[in-house]
PDB file of N, CA and C in Angstrom:
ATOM      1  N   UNK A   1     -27.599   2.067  12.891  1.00  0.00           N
ATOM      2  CA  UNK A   1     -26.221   1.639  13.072  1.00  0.00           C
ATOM      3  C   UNK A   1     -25.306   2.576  12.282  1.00  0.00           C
ATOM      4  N   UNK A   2     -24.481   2.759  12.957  1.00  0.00           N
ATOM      5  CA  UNK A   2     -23.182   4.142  12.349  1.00  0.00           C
ATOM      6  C   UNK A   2     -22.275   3.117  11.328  1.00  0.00           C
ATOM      7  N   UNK A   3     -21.758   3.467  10.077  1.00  0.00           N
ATOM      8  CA  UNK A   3     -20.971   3.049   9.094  1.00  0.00           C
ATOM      9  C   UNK A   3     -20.065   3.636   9.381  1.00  0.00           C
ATOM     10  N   UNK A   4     -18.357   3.332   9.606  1.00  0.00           N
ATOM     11  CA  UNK A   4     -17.547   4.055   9.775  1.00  0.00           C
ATOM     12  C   UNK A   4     -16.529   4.181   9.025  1.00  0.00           C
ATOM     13  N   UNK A   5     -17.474   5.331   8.182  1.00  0.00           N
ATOM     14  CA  UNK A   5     -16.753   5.668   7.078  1.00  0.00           C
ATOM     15  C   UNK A   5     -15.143   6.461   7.428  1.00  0.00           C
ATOM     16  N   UNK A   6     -15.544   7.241   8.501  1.00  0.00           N
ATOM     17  CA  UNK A   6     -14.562   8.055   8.771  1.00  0.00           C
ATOM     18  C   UNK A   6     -13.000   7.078   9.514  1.00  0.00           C
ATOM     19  N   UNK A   7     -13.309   5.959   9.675  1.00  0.00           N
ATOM     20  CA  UNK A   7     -12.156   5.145   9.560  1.00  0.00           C
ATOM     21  C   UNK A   7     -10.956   4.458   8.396  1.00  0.00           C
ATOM     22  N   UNK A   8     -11.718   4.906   7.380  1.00  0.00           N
ATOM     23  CA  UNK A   8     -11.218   4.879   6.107  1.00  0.00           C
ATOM     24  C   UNK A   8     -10.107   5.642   6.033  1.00  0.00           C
ATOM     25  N   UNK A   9      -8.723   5.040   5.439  1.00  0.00           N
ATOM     26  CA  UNK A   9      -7.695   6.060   5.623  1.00  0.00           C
ATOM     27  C   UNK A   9      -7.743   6.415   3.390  1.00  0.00           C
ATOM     28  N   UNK A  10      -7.367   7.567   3.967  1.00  0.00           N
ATOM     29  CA  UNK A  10      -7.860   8.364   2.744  1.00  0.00           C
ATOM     30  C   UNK A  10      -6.313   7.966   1.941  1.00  0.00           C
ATOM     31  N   UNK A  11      -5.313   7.552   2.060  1.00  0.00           N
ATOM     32  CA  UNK A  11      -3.979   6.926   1.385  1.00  0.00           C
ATOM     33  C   UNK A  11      -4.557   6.013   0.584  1.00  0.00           C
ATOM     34  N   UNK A  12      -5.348   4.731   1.201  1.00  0.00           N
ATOM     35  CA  UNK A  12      -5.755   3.770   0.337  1.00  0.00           C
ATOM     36  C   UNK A  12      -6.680   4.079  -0.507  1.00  0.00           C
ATOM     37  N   UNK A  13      -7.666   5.077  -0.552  1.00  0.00           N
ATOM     38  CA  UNK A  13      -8.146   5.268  -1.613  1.00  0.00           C
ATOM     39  C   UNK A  13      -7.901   5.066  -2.956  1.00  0.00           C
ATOM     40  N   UNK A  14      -6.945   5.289  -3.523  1.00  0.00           N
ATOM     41  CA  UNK A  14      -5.928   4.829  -4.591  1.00  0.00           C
ATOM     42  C   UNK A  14      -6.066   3.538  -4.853  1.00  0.00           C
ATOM     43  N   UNK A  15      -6.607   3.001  -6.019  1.00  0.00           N
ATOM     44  CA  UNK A  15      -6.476   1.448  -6.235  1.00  0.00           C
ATOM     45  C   UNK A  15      -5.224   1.267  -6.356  1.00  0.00           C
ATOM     46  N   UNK A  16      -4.243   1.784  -7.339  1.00  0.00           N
ATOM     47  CA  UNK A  16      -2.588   1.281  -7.063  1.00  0.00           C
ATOM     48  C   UNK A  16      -2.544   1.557  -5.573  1.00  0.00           C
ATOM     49  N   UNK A  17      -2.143   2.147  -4.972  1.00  0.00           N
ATOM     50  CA  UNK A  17      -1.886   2.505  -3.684  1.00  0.00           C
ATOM     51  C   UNK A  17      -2.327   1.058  -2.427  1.00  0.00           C
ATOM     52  N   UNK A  18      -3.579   1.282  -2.639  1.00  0.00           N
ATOM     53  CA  UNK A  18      -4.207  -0.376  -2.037  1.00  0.00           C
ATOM     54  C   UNK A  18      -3.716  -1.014  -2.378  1.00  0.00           C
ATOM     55  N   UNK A  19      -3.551  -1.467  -3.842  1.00  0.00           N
ATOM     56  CA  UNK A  19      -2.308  -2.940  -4.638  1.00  0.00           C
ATOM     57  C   UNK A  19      -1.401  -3.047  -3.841  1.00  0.00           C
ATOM     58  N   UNK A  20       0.196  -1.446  -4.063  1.00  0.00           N
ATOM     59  CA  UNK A  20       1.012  -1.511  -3.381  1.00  0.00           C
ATOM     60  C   UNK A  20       1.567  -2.385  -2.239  1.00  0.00           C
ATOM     61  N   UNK A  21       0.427  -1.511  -1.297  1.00  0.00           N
ATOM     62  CA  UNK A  21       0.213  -2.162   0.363  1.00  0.00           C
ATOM     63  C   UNK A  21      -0.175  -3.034   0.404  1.00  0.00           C
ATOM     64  N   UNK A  22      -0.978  -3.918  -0.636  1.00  0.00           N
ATOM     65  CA  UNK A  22      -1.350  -5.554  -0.043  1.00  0.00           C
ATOM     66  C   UNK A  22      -0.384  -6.640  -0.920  1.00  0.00           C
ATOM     67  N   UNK A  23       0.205  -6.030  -1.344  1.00  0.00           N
ATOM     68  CA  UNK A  23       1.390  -6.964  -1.624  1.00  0.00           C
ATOM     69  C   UNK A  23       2.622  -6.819  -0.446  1.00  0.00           C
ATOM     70  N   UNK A  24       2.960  -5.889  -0.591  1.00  0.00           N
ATOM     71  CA  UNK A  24       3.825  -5.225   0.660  1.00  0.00           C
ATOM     72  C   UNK A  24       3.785  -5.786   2.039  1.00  0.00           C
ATOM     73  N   UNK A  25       2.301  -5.612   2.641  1.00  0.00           N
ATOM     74  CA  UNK A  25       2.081  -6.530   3.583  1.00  0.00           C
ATOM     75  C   UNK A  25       2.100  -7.940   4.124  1.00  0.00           C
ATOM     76  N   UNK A  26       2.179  -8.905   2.796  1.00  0.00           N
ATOM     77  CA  UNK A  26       2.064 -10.235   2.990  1.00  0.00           C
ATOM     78  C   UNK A  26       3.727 -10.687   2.224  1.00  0.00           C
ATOM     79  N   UNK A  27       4.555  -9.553   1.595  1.00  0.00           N
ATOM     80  CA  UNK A  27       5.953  -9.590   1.701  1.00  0.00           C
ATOM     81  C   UNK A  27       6.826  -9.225   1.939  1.00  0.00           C
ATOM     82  N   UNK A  28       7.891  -9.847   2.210  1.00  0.00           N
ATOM     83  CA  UNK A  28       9.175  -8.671   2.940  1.00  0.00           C
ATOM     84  C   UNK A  28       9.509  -7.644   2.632  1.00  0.00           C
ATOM     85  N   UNK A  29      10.079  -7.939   1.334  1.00  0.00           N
ATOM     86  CA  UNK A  29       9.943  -6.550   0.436  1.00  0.00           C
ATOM     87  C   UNK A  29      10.071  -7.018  -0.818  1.00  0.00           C
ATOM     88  N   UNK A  30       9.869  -5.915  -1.719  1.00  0.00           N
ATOM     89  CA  UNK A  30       9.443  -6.162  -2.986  1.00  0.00           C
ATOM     90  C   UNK A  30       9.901  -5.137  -4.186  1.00  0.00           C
ATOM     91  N   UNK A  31      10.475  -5.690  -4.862  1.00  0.00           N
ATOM     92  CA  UNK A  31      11.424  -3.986  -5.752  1.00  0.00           C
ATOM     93  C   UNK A  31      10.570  -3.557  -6.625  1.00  0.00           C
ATOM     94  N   UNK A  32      11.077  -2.504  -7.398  1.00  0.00           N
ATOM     95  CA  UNK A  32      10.544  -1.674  -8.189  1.00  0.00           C
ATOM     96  C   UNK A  32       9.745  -2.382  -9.284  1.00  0.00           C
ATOM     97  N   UNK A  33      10.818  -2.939  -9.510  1.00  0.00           N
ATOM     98  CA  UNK A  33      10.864  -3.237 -11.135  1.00  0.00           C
ATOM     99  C   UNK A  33       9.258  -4.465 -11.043  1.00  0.00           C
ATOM    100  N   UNK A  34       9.364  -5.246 -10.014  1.00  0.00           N
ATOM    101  CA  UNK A  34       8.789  -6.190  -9.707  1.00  0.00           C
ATOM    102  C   UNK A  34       7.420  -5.869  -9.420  1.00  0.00           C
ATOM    103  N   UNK A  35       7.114  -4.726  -8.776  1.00  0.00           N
ATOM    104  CA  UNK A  35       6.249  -3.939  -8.325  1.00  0.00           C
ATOM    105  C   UNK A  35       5.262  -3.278  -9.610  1.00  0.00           C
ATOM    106  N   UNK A  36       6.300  -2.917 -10.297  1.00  0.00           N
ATOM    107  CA  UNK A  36       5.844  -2.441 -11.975  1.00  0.00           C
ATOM    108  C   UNK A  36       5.004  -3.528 -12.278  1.00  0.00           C
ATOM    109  N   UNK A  37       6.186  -4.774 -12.973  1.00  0.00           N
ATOM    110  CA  UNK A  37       5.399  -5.840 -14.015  1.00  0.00           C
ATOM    111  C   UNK A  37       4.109  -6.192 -13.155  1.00  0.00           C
ATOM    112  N   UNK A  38       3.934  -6.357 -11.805  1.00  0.00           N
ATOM    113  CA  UNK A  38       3.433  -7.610 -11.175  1.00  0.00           C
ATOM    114  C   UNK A  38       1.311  -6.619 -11.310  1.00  0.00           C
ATOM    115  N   UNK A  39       1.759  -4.904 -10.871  1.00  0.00           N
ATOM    116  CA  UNK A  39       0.795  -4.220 -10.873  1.00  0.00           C
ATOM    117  C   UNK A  39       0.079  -3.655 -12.401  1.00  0.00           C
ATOM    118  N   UNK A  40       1.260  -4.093 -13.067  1.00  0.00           N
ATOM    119  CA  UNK A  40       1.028  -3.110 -14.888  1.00  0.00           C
ATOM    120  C   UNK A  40       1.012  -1.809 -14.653  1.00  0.00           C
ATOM    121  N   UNK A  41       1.834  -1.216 -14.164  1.00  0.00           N
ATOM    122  CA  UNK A  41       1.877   0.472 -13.540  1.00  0.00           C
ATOM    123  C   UNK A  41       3.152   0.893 -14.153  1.00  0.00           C
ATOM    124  N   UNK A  42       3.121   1.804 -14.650  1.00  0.00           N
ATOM    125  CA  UNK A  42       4.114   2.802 -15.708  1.00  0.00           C
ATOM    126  C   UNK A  42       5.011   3.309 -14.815  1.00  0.00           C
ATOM    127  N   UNK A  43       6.364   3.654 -14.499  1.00  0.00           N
ATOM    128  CA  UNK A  43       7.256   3.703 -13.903  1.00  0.00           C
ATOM    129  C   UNK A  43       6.574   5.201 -12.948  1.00  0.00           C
ATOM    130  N   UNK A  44       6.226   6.098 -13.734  1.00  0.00           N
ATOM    131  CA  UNK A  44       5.550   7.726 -13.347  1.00  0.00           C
ATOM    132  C   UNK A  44       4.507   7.091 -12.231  1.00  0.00           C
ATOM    133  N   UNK A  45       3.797   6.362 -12.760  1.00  0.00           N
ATOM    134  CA  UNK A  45       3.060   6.049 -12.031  1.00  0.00           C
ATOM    135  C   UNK A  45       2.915   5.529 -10.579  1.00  0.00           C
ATOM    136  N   UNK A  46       3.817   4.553 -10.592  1.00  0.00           N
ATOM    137  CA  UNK A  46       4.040   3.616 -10.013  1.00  0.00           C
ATOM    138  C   UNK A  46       5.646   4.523  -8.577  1.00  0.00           C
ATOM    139  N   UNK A  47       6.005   5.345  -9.229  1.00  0.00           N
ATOM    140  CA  UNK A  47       6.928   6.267  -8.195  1.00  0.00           C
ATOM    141  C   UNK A  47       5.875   7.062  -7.557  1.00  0.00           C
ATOM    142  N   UNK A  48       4.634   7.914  -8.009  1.00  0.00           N
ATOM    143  CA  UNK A  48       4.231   8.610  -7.460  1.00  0.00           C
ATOM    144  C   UNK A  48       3.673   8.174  -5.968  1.00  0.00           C
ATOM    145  N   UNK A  49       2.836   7.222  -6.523  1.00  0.00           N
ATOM    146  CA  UNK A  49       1.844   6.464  -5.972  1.00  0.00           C
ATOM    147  C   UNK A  49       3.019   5.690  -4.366  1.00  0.00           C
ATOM    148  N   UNK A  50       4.119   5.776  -4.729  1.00  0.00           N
ATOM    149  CA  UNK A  50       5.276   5.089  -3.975  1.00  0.00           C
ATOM    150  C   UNK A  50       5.511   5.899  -2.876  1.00  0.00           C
ATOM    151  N   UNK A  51       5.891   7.244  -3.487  1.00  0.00           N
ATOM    152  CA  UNK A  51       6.377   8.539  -2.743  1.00  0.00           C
ATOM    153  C   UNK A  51       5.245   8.759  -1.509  1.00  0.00           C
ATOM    154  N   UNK A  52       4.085   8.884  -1.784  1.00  0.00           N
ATOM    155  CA  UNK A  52       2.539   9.201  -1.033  1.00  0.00           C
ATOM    156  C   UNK A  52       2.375   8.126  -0.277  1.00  0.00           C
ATOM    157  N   UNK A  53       2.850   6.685  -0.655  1.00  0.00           N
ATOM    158  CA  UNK A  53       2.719   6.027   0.758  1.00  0.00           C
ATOM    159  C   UNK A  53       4.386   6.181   1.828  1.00  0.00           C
ATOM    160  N   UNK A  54       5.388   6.522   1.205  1.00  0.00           N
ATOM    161  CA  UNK A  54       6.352   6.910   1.700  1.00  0.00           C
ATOM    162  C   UNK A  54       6.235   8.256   2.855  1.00  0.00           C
ATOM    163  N   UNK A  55       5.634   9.211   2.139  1.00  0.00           N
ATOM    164  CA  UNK A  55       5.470  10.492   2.954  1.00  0.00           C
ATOM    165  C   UNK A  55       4.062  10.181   4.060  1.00  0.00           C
ATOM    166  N   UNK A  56       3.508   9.311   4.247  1.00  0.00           N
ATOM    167  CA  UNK A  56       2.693   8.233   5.006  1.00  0.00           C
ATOM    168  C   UNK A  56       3.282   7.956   6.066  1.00  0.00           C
ATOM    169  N   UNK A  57       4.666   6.949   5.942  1.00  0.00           N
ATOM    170  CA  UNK A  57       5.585   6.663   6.864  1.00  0.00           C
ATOM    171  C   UNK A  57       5.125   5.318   6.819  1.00  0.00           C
ATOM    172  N   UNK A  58       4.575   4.865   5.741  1.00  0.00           N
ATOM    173  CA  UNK A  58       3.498   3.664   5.457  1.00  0.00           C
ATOM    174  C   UNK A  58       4.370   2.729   5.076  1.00  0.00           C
ATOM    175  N   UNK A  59       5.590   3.214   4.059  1.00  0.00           N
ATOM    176  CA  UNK A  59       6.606   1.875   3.521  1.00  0.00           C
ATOM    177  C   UNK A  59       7.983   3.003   4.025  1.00  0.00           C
ATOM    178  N   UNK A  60       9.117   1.747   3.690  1.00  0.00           N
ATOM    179  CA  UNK A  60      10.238   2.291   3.772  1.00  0.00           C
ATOM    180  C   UNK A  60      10.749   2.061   2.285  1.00  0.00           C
ATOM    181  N   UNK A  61      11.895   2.403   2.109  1.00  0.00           N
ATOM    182  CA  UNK A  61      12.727   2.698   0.988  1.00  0.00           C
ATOM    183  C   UNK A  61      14.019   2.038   1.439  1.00  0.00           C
ATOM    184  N   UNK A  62      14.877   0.957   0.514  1.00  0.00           N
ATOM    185  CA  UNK A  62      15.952   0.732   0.876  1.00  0.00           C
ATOM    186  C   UNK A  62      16.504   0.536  -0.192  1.00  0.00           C
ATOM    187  N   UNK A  63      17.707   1.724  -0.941  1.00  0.00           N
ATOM    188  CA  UNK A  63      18.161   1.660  -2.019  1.00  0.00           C
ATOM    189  C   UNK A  63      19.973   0.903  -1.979  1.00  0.00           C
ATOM    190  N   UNK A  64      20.094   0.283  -3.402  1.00  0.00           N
ATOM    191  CA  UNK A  64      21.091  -1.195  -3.479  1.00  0.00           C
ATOM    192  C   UNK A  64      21.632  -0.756  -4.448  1.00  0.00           C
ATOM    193  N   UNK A  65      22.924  -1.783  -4.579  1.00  0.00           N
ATOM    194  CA  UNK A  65      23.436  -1.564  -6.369  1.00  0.00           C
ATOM    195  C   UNK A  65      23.230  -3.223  -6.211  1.00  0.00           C
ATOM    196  N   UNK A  66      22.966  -3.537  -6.991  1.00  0.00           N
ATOM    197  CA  UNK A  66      23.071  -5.310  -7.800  1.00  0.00           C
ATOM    198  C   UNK A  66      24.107  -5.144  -8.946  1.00  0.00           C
ATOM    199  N   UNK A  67      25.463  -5.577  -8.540  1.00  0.00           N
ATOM    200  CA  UNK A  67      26.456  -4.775  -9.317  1.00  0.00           C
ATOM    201  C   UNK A  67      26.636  -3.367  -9.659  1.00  0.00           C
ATOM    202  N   UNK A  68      26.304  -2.801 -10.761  1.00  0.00           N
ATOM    203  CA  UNK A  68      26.228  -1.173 -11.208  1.00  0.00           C
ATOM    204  C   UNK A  68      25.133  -1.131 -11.171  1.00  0.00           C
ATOM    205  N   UNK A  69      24.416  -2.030 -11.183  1.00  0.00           N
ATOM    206  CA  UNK A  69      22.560  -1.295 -11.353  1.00  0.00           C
ATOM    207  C   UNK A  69      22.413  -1.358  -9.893  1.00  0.00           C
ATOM    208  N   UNK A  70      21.312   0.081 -10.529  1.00  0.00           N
ATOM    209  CA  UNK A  70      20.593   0.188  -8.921  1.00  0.00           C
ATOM    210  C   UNK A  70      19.618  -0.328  -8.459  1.00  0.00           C
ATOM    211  N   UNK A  71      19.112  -1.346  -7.128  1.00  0.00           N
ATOM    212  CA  UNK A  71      18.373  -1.101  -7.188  1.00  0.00           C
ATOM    213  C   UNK A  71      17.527  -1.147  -5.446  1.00  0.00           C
ATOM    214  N   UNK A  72      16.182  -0.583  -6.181  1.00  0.00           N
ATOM    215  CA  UNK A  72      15.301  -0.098  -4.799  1.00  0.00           C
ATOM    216  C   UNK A  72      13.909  -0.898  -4.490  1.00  0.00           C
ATOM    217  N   UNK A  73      14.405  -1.782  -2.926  1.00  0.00           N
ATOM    218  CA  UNK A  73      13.430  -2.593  -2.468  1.00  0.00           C
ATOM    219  C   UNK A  73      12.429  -1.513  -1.494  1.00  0.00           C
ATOM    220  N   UNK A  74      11.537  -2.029  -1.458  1.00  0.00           N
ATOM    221  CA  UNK A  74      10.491  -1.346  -0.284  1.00  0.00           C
ATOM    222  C   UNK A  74       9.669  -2.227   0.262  1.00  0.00           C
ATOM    223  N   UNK A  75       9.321  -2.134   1.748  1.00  0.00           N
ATOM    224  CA  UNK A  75       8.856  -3.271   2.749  1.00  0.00           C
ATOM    225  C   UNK A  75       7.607  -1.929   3.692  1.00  0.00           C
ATOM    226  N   UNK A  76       6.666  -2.583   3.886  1.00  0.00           N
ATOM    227  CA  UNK A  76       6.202  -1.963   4.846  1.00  0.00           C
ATOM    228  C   UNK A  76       6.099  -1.608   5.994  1.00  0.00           C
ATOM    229  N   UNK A  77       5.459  -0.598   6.562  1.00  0.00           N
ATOM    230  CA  UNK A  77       6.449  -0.711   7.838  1.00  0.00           C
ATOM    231  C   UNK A  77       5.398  -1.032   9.173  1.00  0.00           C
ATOM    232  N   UNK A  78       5.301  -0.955  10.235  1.00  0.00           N
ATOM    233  CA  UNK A  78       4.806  -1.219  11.303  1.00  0.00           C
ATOM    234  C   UNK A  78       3.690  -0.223  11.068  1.00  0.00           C
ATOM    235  N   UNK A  79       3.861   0.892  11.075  1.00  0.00           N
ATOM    236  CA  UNK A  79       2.749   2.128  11.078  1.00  0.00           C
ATOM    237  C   UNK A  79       1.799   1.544   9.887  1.00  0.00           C
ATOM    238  N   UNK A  80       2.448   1.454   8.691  1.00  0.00           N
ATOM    239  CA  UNK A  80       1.714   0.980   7.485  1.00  0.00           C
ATOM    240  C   UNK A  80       1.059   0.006   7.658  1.00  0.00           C
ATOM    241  N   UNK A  81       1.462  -1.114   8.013  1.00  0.00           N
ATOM    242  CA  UNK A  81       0.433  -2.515   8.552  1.00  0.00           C
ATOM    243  C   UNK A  81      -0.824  -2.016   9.218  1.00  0.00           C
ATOM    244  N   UNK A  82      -0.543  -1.631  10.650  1.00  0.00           N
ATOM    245  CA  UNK A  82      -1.330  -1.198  10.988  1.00  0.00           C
ATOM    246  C   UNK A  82      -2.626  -0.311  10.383  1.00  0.00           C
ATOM    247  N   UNK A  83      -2.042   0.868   9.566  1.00  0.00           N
ATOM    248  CA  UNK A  83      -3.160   1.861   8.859  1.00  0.00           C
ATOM    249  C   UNK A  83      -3.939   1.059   7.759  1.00  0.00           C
ATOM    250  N   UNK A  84      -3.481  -0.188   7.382  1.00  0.00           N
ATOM    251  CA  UNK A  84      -3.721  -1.038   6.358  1.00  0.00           C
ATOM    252  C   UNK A  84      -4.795  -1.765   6.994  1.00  0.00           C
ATOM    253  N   UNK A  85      -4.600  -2.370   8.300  1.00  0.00           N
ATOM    254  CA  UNK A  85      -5.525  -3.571   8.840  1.00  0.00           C
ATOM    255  C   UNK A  85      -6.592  -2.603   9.400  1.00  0.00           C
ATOM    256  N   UNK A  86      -6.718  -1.390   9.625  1.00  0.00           N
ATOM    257  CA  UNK A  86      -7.709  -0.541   9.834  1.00  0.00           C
ATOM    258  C   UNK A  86      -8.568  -0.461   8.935  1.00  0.00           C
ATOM    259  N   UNK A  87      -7.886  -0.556   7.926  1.00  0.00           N
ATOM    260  CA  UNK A  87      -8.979   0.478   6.531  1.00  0.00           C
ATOM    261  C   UNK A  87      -9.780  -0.949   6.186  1.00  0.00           C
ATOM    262  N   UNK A  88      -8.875  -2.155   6.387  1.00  0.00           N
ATOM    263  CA  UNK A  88      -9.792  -3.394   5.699  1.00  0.00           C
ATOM    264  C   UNK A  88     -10.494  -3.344   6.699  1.00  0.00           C
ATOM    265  N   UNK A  89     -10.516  -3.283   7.857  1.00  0.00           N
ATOM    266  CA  UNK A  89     -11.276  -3.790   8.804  1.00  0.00           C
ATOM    267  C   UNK A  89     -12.813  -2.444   8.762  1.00  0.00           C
ATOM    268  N   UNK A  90     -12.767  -1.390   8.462  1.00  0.00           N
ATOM    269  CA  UNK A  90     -13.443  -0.531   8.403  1.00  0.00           C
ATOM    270  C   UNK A  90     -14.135  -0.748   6.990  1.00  0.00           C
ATOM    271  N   UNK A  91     -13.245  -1.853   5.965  1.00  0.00           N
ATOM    272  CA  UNK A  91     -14.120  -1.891   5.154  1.00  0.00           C
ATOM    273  C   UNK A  91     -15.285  -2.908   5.139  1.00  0.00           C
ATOM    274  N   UNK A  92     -14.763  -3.922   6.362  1.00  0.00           N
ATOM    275  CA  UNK A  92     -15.271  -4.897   5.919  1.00  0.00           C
ATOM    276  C   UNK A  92     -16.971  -4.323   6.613  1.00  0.00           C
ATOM    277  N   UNK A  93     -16.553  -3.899   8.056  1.00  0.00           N
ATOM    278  CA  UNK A  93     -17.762  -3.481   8.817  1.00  0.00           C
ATOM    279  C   UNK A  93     -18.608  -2.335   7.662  1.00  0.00           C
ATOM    280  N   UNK A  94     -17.863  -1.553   6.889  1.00  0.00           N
ATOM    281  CA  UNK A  94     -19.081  -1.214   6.213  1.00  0.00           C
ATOM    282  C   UNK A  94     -20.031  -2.452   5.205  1.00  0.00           C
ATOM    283  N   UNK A  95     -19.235  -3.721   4.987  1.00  0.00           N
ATOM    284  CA  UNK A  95     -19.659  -4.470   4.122  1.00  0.00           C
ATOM    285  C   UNK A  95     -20.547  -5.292   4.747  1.00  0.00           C
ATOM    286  N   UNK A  96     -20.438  -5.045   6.119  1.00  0.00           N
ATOM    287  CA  UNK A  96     -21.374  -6.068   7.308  1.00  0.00           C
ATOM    288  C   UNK A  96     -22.675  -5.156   7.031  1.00  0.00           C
ATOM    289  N   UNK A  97     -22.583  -3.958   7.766  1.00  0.00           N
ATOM    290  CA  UNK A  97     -23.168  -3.051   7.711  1.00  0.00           C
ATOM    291  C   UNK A  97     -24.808  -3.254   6.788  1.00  0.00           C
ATOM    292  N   UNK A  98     -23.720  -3.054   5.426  1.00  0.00           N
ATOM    293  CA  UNK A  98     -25.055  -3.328   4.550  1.00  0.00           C
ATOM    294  C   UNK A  98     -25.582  -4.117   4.247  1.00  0.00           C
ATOM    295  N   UNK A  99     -25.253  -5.876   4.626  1.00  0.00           N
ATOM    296  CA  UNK A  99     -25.893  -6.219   4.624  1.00  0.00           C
ATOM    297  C   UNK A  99     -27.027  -6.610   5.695  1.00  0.00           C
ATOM    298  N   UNK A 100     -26.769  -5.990   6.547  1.00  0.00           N
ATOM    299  CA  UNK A 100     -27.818  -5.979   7.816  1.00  0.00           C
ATOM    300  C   UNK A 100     -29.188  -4.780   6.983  1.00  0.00           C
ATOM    301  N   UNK A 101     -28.754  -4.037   6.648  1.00  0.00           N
ATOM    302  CA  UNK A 101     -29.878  -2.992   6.193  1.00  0.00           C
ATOM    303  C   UNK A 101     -30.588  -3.518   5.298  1.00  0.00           C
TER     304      UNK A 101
END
């Protein structure tokens, strides 16, 4: 039986990155700041990891002022769901997988 590894999208690899997107997915959107406390991810961190599912086309970006402060929600997007319910689903069949072997 073939494991299909090669269905694995190489974005989620990233444990933040996976976090990101499975919060993302099961909410509308979700800000920065919120995104920080909720993951324990250092602001550097937590932008990079942001940008790479951004240049994905995986989340969107929608920047606000809340009075003078700024601020920036992000929601996932249709493409992203999708590349998301792939990779679980590719994970799970590898998880079937082994236990058949």
């Amino acid at each position: 039986m073939k494991i299909p590894f090669e269905k694995l999208d190489k974005a989620f690899e990233n444990r933040l990155r996976l976090q990101i997107m499975s919060v993302l997915v099961v909410n509308e959107r979700y800000d920065f700041n919120s995104l920080k406390e909720l993951l324990d991810a250092s602001d550097g961190n937590l932008a990079s990891h942001l940008k790479a599912l951004e240049k994905e086309e995986y989340i969107m970006v929608h920047k606000s002022f809340l009075g003078r402060k700024p601020n920036t929600n992000y929601e996932a997007t249709a493409k992203g769901k999708q590349a998301f319910k792939q990779h679980l689903d590719a994970l799970e069949q590898i998880i079937k997988n082994q236990k058949t072997l």
